[in-house]
PDB file of N, CA and C in Angstrom:
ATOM      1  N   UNK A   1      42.841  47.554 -90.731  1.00  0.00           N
ATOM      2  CA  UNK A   1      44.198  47.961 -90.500  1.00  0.00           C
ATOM      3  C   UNK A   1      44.406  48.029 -88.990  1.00  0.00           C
ATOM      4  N   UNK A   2      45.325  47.717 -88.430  1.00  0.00           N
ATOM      5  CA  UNK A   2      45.559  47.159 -87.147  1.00  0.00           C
ATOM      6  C   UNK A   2      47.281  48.453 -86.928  1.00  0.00           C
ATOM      7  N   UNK A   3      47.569  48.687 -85.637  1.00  0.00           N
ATOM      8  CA  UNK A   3      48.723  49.432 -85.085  1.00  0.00           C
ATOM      9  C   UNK A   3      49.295  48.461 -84.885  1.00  0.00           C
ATOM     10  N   UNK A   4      50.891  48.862 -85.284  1.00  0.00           N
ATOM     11  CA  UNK A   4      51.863  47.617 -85.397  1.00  0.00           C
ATOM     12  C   UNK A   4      52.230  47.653 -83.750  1.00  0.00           C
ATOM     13  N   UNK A   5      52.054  48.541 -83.077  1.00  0.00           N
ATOM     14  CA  UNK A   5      52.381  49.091 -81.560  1.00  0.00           C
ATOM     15  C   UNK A   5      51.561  47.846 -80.957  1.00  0.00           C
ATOM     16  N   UNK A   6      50.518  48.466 -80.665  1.00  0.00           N
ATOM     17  CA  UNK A   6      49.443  47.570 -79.720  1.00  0.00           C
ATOM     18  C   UNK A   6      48.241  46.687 -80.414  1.00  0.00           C
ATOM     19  N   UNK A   7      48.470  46.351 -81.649  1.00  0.00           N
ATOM     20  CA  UNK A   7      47.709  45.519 -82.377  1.00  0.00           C
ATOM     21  C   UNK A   7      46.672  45.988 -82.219  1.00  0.00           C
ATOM     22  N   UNK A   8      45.757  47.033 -81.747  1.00  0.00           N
ATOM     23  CA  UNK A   8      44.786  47.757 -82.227  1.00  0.00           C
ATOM     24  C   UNK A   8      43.910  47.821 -83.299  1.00  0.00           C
ATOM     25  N   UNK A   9      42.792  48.019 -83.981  1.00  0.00           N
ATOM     26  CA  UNK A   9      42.437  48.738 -84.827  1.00  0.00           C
ATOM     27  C   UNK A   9      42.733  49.471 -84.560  1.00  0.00           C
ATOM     28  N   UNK A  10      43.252  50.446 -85.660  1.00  0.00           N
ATOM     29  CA  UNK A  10      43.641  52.093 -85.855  1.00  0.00           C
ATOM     30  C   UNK A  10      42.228  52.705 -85.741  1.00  0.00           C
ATOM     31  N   UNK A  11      41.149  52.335 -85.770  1.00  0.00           N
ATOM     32  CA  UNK A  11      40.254  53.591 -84.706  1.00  0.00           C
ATOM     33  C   UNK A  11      40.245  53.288 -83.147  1.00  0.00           C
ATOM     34  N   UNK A  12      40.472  52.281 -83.064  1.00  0.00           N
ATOM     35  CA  UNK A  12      40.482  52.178 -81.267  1.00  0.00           C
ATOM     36  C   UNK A  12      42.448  52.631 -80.579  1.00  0.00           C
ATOM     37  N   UNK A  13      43.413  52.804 -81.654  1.00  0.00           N
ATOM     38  CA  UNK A  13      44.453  52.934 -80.845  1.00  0.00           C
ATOM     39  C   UNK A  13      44.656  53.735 -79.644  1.00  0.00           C
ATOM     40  N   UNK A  14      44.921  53.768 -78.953  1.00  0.00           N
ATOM     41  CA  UNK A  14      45.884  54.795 -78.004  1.00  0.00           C
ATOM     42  C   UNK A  14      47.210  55.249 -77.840  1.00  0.00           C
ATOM     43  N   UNK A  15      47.965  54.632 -78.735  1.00  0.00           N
ATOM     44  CA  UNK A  15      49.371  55.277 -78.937  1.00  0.00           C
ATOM     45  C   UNK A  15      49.171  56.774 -78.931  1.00  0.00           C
ATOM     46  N   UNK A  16      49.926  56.881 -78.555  1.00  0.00           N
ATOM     47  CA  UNK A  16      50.370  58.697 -78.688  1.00  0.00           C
ATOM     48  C   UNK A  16      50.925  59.337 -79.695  1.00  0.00           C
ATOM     49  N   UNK A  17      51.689  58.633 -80.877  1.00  0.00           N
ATOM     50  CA  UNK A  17      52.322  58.460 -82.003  1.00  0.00           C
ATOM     51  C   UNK A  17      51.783  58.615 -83.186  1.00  0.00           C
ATOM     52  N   UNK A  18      50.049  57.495 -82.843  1.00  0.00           N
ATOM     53  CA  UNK A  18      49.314  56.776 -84.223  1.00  0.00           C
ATOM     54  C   UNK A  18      49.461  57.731 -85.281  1.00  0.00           C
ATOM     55  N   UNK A  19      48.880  59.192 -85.299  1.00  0.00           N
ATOM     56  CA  UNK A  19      48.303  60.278 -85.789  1.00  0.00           C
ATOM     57  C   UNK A  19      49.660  60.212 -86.575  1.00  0.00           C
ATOM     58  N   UNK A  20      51.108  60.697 -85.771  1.00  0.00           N
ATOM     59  CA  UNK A  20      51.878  60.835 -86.780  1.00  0.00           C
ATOM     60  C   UNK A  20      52.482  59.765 -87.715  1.00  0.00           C
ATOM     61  N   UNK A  21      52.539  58.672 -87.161  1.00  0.00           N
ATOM     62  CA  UNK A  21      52.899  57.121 -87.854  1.00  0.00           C
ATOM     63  C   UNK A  21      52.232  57.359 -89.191  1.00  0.00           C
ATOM     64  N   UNK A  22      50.554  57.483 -88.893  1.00  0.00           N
ATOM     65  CA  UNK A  22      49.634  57.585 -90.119  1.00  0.00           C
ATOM     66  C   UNK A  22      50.049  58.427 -91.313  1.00  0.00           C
ATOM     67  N   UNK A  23      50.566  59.624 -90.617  1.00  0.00           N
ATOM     68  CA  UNK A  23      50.774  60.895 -91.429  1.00  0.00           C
ATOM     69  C   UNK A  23      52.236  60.488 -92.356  1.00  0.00           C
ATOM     70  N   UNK A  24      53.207  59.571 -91.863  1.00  0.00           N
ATOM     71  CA  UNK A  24      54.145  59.734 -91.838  1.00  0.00           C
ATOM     72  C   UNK A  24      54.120  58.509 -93.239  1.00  0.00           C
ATOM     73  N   UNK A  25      53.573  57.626 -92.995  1.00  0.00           N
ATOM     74  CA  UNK A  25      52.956  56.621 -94.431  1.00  0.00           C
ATOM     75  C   UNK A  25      51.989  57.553 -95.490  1.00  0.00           C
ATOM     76  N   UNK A  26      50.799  58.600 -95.504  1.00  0.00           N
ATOM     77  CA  UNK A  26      50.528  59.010 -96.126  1.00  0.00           C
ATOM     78  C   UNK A  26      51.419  59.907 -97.072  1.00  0.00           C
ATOM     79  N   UNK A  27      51.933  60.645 -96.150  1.00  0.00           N
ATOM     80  CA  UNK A  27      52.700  61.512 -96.820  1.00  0.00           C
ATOM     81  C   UNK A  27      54.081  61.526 -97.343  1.00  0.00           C
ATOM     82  N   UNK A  28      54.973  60.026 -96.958  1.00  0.00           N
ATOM     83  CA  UNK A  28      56.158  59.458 -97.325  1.00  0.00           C
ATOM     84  C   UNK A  28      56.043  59.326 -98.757  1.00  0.00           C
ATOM     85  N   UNK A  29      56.966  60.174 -99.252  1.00  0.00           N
ATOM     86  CA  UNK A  29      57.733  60.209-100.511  1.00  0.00           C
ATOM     87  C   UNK A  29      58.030  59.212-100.987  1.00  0.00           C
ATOM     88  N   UNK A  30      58.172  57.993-100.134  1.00  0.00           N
ATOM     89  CA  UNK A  30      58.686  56.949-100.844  1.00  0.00           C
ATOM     90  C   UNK A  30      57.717  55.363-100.830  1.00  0.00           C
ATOM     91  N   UNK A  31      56.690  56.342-100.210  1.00  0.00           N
ATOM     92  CA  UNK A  31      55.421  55.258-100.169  1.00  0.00           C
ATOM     93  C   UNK A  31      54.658  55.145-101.324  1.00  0.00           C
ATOM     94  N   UNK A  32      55.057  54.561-102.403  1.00  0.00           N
ATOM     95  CA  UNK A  32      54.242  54.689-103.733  1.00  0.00           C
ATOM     96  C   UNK A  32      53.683  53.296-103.916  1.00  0.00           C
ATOM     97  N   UNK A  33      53.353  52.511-102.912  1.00  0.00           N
ATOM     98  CA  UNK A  33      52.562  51.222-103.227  1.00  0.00           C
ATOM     99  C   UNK A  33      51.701  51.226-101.951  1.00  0.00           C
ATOM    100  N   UNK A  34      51.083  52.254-100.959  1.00  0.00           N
ATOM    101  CA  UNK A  34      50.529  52.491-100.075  1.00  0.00           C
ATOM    102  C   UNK A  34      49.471  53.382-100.241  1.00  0.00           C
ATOM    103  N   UNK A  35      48.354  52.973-100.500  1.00  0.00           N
ATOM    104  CA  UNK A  35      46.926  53.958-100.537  1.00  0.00           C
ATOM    105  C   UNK A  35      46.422  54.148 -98.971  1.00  0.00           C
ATOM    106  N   UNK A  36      46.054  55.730 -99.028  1.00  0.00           N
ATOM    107  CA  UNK A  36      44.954  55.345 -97.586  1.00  0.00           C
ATOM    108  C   UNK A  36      44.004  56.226 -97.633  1.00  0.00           C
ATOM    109  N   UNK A  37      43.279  55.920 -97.070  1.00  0.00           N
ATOM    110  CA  UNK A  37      41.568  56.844 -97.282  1.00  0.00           C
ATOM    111  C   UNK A  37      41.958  57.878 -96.498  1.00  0.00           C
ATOM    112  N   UNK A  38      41.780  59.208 -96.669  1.00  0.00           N
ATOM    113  CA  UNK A  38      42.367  60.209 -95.651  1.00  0.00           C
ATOM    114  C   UNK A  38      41.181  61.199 -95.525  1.00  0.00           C
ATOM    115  N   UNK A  39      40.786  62.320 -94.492  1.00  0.00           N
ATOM    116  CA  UNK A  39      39.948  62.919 -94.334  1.00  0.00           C
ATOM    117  C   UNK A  39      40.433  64.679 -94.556  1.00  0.00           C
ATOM    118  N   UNK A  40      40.109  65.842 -95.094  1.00  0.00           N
ATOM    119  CA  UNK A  40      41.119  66.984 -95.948  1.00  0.00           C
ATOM    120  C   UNK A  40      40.801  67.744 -94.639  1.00  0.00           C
ATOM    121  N   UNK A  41      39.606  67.257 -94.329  1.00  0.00           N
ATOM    122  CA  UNK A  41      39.225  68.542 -92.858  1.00  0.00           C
ATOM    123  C   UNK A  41      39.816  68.002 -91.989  1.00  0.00           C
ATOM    124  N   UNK A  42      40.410  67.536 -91.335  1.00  0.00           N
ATOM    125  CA  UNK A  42      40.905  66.914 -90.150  1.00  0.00           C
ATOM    126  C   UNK A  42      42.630  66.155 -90.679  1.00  0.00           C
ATOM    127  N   UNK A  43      42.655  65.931 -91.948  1.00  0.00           N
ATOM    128  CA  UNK A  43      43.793  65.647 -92.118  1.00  0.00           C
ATOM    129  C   UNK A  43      44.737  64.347 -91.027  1.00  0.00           C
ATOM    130  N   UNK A  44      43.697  63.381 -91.178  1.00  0.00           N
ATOM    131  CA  UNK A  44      43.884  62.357 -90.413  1.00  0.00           C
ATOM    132  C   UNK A  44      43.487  61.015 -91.150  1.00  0.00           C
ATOM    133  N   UNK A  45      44.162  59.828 -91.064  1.00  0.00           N
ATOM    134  CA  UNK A  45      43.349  58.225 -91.435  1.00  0.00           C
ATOM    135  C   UNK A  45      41.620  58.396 -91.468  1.00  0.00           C
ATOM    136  N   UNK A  46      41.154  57.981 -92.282  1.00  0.00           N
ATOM    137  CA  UNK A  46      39.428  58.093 -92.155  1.00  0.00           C
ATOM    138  C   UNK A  46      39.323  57.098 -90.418  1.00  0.00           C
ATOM    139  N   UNK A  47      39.503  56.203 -90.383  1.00  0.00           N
ATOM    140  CA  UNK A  47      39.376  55.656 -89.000  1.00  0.00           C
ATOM    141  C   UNK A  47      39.327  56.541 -88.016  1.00  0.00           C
ATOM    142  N   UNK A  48      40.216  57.664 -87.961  1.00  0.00           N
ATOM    143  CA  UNK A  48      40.440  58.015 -87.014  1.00  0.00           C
ATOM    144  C   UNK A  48      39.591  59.536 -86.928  1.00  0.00           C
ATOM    145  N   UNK A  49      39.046  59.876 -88.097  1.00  0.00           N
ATOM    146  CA  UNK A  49      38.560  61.239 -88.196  1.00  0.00           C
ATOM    147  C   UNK A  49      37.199  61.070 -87.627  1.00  0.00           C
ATOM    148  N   UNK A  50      36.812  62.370 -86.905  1.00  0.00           N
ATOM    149  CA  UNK A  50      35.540  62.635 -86.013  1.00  0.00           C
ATOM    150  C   UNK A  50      35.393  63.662 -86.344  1.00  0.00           C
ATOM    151  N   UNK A  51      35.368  64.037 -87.755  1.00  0.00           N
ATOM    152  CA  UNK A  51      34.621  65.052 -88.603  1.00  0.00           C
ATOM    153  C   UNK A  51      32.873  64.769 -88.796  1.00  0.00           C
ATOM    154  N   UNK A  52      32.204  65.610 -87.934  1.00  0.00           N
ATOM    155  CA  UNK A  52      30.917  65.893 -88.366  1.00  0.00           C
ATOM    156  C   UNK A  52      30.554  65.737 -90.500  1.00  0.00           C
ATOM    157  N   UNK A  53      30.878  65.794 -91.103  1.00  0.00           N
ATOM    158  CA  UNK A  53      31.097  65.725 -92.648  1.00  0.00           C
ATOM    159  C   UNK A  53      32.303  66.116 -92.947  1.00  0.00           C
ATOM    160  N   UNK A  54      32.966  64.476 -92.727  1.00  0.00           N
ATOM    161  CA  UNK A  54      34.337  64.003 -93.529  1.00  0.00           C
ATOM    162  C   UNK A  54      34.386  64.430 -94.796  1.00  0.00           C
ATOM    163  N   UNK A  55      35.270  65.048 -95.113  1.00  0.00           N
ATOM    164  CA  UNK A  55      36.153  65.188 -96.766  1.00  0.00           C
ATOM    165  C   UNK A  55      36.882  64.133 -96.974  1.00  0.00           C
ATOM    166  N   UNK A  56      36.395  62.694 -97.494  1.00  0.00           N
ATOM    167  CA  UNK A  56      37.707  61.645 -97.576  1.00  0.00           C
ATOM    168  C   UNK A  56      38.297  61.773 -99.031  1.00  0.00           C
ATOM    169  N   UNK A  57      39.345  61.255 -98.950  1.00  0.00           N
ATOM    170  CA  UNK A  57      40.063  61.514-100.464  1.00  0.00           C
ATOM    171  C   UNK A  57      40.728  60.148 -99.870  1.00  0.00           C
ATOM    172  N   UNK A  58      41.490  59.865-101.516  1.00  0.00           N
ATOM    173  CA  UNK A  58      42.856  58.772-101.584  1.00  0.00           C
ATOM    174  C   UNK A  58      44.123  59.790-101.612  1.00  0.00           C
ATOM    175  N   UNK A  59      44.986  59.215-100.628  1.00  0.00           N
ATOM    176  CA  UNK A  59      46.370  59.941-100.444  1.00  0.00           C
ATOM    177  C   UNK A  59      47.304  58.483-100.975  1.00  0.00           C
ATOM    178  N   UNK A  60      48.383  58.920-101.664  1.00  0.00           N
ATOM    179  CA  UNK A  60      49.540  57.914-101.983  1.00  0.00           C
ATOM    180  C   UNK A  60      50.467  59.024-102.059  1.00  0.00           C
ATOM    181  N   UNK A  61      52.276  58.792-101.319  1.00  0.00           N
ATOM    182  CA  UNK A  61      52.238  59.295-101.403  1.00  0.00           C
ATOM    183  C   UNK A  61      52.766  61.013-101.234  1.00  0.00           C
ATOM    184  N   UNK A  62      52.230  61.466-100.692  1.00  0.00           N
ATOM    185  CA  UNK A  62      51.422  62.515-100.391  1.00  0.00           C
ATOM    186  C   UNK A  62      50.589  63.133-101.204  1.00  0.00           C
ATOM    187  N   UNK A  63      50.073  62.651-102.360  1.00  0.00           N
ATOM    188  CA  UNK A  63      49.398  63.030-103.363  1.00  0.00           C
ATOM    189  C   UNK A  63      48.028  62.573-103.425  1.00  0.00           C
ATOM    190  N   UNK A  64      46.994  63.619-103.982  1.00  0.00           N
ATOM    191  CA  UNK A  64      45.955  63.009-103.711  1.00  0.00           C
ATOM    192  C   UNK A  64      45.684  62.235-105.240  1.00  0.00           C
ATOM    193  N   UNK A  65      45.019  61.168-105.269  1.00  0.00           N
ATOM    194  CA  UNK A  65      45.152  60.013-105.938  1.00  0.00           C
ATOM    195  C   UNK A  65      43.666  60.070-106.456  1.00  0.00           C
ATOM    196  N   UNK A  66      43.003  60.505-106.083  1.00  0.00           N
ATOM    197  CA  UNK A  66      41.341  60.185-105.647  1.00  0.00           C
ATOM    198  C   UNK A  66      40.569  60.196-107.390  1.00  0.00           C
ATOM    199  N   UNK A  67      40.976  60.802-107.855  1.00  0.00           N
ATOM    200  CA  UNK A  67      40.647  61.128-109.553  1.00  0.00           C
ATOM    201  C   UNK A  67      41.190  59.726-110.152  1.00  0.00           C
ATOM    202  N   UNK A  68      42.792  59.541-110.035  1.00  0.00           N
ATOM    203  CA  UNK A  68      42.901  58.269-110.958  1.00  0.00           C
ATOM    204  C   UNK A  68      42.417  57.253-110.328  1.00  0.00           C
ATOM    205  N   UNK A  69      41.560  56.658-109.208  1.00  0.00           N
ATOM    206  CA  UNK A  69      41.325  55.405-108.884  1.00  0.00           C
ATOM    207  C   UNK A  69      39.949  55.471-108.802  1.00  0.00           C
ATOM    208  N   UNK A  70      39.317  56.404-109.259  1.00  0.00           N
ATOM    209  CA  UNK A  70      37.396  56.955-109.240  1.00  0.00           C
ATOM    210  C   UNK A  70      36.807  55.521-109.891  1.00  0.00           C
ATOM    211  N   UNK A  71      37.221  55.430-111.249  1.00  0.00           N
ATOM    212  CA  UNK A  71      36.809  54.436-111.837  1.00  0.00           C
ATOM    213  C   UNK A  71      37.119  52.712-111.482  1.00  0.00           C
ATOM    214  N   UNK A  72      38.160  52.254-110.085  1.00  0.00           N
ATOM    215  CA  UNK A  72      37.959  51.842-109.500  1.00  0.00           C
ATOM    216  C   UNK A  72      39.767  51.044-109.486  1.00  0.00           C
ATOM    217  N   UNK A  73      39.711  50.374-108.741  1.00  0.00           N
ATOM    218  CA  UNK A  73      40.758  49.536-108.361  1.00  0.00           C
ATOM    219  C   UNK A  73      40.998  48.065-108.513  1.00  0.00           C
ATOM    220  N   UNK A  74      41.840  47.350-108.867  1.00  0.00           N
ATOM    221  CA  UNK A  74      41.711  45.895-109.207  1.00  0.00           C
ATOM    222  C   UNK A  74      42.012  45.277-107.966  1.00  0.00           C
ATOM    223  N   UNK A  75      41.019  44.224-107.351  1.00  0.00           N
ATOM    224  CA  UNK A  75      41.114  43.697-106.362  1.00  0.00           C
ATOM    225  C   UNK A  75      41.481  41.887-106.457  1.00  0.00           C
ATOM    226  N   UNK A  76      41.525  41.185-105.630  1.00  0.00           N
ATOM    227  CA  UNK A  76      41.929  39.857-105.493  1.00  0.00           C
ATOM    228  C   UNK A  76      40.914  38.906-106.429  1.00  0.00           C
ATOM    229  N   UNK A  77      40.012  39.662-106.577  1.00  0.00           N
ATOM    230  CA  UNK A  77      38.976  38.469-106.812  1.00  0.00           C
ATOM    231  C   UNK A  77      38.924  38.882-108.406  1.00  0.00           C
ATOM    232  N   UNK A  78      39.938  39.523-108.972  1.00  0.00           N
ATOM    233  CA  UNK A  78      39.711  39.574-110.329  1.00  0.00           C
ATOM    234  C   UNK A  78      39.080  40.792-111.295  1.00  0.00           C
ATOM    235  N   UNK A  79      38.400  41.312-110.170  1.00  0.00           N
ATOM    236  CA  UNK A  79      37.405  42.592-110.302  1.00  0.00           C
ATOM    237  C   UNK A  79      37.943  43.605-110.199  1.00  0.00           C
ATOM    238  N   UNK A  80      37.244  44.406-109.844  1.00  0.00           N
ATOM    239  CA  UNK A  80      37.168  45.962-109.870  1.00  0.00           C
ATOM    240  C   UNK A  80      36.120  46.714-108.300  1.00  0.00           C
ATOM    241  N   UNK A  81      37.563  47.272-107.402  1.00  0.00           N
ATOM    242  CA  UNK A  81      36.509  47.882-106.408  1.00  0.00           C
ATOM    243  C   UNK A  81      36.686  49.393-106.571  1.00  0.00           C
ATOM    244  N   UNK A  82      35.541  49.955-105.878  1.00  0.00           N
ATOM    245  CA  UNK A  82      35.658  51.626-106.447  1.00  0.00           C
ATOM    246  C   UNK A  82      35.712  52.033-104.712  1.00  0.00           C
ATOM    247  N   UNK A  83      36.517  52.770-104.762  1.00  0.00           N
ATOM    248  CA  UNK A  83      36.726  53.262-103.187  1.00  0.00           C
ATOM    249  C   UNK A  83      35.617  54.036-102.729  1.00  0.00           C
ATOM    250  N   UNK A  84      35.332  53.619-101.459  1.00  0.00           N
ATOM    251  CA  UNK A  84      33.783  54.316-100.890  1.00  0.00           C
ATOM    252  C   UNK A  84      34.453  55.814-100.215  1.00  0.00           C
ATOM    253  N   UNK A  85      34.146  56.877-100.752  1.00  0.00           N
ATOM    254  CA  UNK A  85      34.377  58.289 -99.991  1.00  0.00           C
ATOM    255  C   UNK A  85      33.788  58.812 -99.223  1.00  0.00           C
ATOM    256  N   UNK A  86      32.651  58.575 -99.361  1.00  0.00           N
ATOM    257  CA  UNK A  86      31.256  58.348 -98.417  1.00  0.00           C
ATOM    258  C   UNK A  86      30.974  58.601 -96.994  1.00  0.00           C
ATOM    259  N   UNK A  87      31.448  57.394 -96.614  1.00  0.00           N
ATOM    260  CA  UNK A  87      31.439  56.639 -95.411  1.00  0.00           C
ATOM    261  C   UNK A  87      32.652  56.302 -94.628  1.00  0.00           C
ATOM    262  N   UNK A  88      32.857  56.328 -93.444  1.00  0.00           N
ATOM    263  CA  UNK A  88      34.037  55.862 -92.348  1.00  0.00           C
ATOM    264  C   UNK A  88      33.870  54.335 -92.076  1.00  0.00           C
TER     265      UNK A  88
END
């Protein structure tokens, strides 16, 4: 995922904005075809969180999603991916 600002990866941005842009797609009411990996302790894009032990969840939204997509997600190739919570 890239900043529409400075074409960035969203962990390298520097906008001054990013944080709320991010927040502002997670938590938009009217974003119901927009998943994003989010972190509960820091309450930020996983990219962007510098949580010593991240809490990631799925936000859509503003809802956390993370229960109905456990068993996994249908991807391009026909399959089934299961979102990594894990890892940044």
């Amino acid at each position: 995922m890239r900043c529409v600002a400075c074409d960035r990866p969203i962990s390298d941005c520097s906008c001054p904005d990013i944080d709320d842009r991010l927040r502002a797609i997670a938590y938009g009411p009217e974003m119901h075809d927009v998943m994003l990996k989010w972190c509960r302790q820091c309450d930020t894009h996983y990219a962007r969180c510098r949580c010593g032990t991240p809490a990631f969840f799925i936000i859509c939204a503003g809802e956390d999603i993370t229960d109905q997509v456990a068993h996994g997600l249908p991807n391009a190739a026909g399959g089934w991916t299961i979102p990594d919570l894990k890892r940044a």
